[in-house]
PDB file of N, CA and C in Angstrom:
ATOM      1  N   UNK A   1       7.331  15.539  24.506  1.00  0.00           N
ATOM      2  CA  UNK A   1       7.116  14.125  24.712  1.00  0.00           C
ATOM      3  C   UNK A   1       7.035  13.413  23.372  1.00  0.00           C
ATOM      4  N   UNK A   2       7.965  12.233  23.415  1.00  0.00           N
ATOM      5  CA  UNK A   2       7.941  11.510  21.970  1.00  0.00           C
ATOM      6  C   UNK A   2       6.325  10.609  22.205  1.00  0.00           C
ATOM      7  N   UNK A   3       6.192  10.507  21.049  1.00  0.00           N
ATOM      8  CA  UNK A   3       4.944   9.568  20.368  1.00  0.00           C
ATOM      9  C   UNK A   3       5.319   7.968  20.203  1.00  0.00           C
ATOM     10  N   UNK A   4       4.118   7.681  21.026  1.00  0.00           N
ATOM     11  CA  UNK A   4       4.088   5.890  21.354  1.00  0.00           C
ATOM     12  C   UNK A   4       3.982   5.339  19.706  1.00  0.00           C
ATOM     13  N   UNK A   5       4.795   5.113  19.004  1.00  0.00           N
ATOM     14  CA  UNK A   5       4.863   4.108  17.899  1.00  0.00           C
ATOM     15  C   UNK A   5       4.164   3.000  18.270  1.00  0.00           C
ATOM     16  N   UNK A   6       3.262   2.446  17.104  1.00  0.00           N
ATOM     17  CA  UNK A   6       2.255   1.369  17.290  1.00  0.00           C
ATOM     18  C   UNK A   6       2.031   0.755  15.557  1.00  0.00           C
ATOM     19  N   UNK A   7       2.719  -0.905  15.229  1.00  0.00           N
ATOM     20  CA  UNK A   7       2.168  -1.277  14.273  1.00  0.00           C
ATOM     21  C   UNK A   7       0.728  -1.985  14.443  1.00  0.00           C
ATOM     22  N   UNK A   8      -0.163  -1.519  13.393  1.00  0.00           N
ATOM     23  CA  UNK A   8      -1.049  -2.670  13.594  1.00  0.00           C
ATOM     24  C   UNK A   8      -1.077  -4.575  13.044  1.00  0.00           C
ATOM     25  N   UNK A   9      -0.875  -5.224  13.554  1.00  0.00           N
ATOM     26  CA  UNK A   9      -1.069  -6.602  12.913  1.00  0.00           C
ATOM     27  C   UNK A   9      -2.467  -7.555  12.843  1.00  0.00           C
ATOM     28  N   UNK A  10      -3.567  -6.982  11.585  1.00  0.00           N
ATOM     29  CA  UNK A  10      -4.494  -7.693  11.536  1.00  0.00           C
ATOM     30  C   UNK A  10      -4.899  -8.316   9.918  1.00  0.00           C
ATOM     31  N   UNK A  11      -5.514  -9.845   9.954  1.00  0.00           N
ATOM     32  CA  UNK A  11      -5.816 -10.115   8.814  1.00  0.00           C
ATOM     33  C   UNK A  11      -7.152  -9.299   8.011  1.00  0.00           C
ATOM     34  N   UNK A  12      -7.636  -8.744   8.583  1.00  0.00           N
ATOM     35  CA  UNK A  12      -9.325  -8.141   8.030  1.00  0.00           C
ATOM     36  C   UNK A  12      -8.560  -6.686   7.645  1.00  0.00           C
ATOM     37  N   UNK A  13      -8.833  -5.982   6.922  1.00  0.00           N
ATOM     38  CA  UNK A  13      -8.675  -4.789   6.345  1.00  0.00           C
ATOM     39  C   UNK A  13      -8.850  -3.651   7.391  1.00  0.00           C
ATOM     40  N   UNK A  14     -10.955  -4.147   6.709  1.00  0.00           N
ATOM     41  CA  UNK A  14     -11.623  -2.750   7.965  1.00  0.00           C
ATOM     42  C   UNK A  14     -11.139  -2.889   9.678  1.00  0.00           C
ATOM     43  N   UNK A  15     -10.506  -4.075   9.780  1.00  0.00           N
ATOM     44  CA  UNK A  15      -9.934  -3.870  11.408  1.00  0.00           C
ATOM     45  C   UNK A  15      -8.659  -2.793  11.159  1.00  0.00           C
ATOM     46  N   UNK A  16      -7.704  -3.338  10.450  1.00  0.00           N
ATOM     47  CA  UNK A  16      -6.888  -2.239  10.487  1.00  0.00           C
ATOM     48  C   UNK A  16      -7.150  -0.819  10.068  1.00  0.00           C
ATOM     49  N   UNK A  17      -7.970  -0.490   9.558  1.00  0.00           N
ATOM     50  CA  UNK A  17      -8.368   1.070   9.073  1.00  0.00           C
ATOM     51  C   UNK A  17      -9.377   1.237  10.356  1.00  0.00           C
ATOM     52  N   UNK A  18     -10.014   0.767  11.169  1.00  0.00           N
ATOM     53  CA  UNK A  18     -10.822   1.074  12.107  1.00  0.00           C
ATOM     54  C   UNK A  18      -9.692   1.905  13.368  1.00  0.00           C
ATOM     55  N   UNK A  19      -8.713   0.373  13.531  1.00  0.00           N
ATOM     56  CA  UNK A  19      -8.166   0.706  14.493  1.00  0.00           C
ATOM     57  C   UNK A  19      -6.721   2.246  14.018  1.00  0.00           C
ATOM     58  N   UNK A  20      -6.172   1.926  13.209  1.00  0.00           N
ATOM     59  CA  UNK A  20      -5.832   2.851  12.498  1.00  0.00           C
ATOM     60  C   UNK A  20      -6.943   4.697  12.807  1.00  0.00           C
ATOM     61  N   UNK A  21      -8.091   4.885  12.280  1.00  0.00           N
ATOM     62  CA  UNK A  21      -8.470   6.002  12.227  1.00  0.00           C
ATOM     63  C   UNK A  21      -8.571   6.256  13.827  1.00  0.00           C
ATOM     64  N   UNK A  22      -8.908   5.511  14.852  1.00  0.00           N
ATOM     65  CA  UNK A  22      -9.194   5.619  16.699  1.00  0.00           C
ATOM     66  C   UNK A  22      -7.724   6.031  17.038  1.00  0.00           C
ATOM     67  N   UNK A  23      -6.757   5.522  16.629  1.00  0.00           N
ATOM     68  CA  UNK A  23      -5.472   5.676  17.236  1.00  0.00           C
ATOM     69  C   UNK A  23      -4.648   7.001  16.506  1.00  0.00           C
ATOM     70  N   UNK A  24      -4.961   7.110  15.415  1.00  0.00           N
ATOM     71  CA  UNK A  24      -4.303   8.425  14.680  1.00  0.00           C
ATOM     72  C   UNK A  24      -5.350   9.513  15.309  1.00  0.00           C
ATOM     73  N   UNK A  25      -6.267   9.692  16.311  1.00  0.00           N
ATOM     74  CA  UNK A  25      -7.027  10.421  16.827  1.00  0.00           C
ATOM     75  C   UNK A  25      -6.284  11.049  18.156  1.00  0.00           C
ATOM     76  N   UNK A  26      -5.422  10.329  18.111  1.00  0.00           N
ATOM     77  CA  UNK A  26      -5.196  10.509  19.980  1.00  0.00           C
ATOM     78  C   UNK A  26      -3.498  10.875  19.215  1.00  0.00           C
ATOM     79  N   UNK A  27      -3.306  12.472  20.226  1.00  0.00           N
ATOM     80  CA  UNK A  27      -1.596  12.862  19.173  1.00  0.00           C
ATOM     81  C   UNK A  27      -0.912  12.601  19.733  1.00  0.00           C
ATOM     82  N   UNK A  28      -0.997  11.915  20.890  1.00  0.00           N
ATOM     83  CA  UNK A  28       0.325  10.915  21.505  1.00  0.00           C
ATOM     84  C   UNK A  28       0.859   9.337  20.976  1.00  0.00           C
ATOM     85  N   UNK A  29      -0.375   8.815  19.757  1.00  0.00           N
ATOM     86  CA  UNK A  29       0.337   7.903  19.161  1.00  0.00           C
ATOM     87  C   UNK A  29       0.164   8.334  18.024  1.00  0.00           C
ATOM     88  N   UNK A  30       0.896   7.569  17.442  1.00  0.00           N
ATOM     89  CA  UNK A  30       1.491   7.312  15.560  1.00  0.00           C
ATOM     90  C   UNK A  30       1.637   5.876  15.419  1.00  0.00           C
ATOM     91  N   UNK A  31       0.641   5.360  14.237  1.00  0.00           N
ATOM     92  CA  UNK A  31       0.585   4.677  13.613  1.00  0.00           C
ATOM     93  C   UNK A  31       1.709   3.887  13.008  1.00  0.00           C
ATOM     94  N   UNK A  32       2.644   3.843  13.262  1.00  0.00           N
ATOM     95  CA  UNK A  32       3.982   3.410  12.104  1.00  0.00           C
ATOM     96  C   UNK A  32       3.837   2.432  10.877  1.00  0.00           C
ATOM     97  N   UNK A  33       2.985   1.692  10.768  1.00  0.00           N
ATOM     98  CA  UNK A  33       2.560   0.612   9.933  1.00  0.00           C
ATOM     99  C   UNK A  33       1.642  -0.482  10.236  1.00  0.00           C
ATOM    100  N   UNK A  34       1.126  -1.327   9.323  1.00  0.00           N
ATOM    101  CA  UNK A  34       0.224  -2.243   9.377  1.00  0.00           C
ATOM    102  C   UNK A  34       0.765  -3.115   8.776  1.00  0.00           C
ATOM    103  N   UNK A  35       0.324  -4.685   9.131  1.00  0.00           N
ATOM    104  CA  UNK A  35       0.771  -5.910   8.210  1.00  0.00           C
ATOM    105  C   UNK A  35      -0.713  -6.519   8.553  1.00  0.00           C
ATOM    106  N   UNK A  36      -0.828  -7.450   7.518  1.00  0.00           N
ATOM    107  CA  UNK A  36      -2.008  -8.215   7.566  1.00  0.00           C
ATOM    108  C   UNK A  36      -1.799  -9.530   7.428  1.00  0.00           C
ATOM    109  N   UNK A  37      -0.120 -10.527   8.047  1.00  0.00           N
ATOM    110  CA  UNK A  37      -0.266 -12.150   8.658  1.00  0.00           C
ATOM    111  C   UNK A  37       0.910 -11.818   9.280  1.00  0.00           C
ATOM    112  N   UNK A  38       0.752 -12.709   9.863  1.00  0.00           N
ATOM    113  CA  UNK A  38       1.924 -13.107  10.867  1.00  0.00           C
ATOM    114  C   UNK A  38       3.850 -12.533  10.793  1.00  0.00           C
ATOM    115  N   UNK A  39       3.579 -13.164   9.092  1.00  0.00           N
ATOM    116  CA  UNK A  39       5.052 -13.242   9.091  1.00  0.00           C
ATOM    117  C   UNK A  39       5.460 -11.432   8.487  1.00  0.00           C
ATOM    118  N   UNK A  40       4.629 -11.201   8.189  1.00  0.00           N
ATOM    119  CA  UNK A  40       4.426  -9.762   7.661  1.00  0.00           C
ATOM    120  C   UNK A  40       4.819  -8.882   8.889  1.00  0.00           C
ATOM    121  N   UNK A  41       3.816  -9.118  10.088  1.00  0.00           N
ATOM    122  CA  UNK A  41       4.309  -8.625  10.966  1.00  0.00           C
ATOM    123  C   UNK A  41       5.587  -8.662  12.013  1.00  0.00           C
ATOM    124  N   UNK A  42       5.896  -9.578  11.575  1.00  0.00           N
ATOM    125  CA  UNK A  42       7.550  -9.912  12.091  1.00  0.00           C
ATOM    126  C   UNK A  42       8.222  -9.302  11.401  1.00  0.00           C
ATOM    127  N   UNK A  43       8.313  -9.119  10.165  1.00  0.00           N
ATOM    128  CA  UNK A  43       9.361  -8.694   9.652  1.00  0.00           C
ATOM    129  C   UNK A  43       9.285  -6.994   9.767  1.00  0.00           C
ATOM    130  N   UNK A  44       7.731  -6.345   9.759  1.00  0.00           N
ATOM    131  CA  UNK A  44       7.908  -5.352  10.093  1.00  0.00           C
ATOM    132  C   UNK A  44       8.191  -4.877  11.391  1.00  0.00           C
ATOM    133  N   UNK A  45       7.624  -5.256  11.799  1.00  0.00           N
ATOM    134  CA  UNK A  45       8.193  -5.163  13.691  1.00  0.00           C
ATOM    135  C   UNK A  45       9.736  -5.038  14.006  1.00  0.00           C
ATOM    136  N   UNK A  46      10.790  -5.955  12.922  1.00  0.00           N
ATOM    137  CA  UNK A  46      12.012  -5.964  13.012  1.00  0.00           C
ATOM    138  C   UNK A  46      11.988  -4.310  12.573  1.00  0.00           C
ATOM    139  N   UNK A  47      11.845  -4.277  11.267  1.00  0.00           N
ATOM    140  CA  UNK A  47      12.183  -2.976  10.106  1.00  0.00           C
ATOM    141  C   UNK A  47      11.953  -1.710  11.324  1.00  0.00           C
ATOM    142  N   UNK A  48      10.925  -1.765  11.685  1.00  0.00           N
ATOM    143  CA  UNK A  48      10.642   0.000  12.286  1.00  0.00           C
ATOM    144  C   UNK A  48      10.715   0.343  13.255  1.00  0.00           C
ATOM    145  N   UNK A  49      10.644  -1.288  14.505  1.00  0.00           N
ATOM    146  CA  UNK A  49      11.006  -1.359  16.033  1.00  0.00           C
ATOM    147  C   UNK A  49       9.909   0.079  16.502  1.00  0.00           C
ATOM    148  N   UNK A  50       8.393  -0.985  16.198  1.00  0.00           N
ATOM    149  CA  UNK A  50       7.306   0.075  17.157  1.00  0.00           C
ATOM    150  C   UNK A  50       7.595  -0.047  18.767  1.00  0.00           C
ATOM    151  N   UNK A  51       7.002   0.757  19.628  1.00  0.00           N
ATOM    152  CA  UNK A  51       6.764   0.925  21.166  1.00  0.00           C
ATOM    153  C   UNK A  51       5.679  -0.226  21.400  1.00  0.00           C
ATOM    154  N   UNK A  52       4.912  -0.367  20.453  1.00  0.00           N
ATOM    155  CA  UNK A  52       3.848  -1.526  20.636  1.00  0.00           C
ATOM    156  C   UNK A  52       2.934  -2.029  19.350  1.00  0.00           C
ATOM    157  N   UNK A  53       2.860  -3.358  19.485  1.00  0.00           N
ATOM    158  CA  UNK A  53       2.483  -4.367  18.246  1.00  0.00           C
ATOM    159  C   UNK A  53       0.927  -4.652  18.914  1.00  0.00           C
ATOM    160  N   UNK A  54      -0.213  -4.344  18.412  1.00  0.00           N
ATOM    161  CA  UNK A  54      -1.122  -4.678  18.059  1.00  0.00           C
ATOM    162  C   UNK A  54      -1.369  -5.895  17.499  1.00  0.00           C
ATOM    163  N   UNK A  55      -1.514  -7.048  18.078  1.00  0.00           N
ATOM    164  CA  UNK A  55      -1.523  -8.108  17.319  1.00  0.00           C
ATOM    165  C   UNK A  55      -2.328  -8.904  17.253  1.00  0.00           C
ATOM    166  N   UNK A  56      -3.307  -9.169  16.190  1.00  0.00           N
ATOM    167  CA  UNK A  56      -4.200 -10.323  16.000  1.00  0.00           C
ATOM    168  C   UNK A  56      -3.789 -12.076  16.126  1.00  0.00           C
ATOM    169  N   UNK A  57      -4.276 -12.662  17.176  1.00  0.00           N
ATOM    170  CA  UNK A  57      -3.474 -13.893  17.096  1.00  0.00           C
ATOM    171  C   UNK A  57      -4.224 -15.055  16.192  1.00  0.00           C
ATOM    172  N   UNK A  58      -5.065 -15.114  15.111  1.00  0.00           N
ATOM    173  CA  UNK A  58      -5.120 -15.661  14.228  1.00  0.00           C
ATOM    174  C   UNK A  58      -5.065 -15.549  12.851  1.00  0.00           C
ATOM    175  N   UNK A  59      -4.002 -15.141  12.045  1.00  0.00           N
ATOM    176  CA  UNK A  59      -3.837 -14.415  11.104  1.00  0.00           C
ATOM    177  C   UNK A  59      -2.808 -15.515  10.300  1.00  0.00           C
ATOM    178  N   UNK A  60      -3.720 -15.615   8.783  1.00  0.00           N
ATOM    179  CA  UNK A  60      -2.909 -16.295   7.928  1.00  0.00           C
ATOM    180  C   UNK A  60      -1.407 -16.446   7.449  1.00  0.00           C
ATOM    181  N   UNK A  61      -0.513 -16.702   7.004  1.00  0.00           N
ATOM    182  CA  UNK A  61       0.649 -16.687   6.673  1.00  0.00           C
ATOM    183  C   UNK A  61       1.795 -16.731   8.228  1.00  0.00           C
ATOM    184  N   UNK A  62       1.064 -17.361   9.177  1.00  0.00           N
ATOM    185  CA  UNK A  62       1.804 -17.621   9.962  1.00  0.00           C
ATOM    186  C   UNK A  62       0.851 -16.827  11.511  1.00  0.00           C
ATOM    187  N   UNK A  63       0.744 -17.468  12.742  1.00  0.00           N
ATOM    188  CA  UNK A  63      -0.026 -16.677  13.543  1.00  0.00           C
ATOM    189  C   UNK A  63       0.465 -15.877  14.566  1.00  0.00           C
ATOM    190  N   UNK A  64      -0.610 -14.272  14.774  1.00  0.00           N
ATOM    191  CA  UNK A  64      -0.239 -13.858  15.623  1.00  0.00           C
ATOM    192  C   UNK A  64       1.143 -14.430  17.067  1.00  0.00           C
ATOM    193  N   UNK A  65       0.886 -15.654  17.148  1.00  0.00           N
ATOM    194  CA  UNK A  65       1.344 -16.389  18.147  1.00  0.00           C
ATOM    195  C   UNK A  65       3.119 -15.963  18.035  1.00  0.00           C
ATOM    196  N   UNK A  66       3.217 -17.046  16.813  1.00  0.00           N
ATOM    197  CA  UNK A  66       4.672 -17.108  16.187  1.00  0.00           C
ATOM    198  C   UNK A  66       5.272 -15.999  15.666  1.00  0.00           C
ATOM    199  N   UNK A  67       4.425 -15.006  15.168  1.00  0.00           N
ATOM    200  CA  UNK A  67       5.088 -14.117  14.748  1.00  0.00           C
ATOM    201  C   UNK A  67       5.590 -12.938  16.184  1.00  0.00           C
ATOM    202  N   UNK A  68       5.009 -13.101  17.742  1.00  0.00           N
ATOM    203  CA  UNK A  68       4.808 -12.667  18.737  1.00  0.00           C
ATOM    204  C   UNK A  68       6.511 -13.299  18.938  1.00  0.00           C
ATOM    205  N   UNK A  69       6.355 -14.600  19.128  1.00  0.00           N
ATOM    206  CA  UNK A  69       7.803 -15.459  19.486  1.00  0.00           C
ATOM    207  C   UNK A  69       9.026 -14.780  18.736  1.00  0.00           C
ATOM    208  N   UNK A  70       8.556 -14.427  17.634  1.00  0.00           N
ATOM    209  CA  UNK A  70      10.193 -14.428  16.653  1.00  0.00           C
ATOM    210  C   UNK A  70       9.950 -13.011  16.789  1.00  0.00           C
ATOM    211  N   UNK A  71       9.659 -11.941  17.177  1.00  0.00           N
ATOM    212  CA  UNK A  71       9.122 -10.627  17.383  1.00  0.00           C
ATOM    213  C   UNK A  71      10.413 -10.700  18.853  1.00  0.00           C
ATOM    214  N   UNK A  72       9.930 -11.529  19.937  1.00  0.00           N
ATOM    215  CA  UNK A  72      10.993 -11.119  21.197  1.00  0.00           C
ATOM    216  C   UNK A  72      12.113 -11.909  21.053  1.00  0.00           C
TER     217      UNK A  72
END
C-alpha cells in the first residue's frame, strides 16, 4: 500500500513541527513538505502534488483561502 502524501501549510513553526512529528508517527503517511504562507503553499502543492494539503486559512503572504483556490 502506497503512503498518503501530506504537505503541511502553517504560519507558526511549532504548528508545523507538532503536526509534522504526530503524522510521521503513523507509517501510512509521509510528510512531503511544509510551507509557512499561502503562496508558498501553492506553489508547493503544484511542485510535489501531495494526496492532501493541510492548510491553515490565515497565513501571511497570501491566505490559506487563495492559496486553496489556485491549489484546485
Amino acid at each position: 500500500m502506497d503512503c498518503l502524501r501530506i504537505l503541511i501549510a502553517d504560519d507558526h513553526p511549532l504548528v508545523r513541527k507538532g503536526l509534522r512529528s504526530v503524522l510521521g508517527s503513523v507509517p501510512e503517511f509521509e510528510v512531503v513538505g511544509e510551507a509557512a504562507s499561502g503562496r508558498e503553499a501553492a506553489e508547493r502543492a503544484v511542485a510535489m502534488q501531495p494526496d492532501v494539503v493541510l492548510m491553515d486559512l490565515q497565513m501571511p503572504g497570501g491566505s490559506g483561502i487563495e492559496a486553496t483556490r489556485e491549489i484546485m
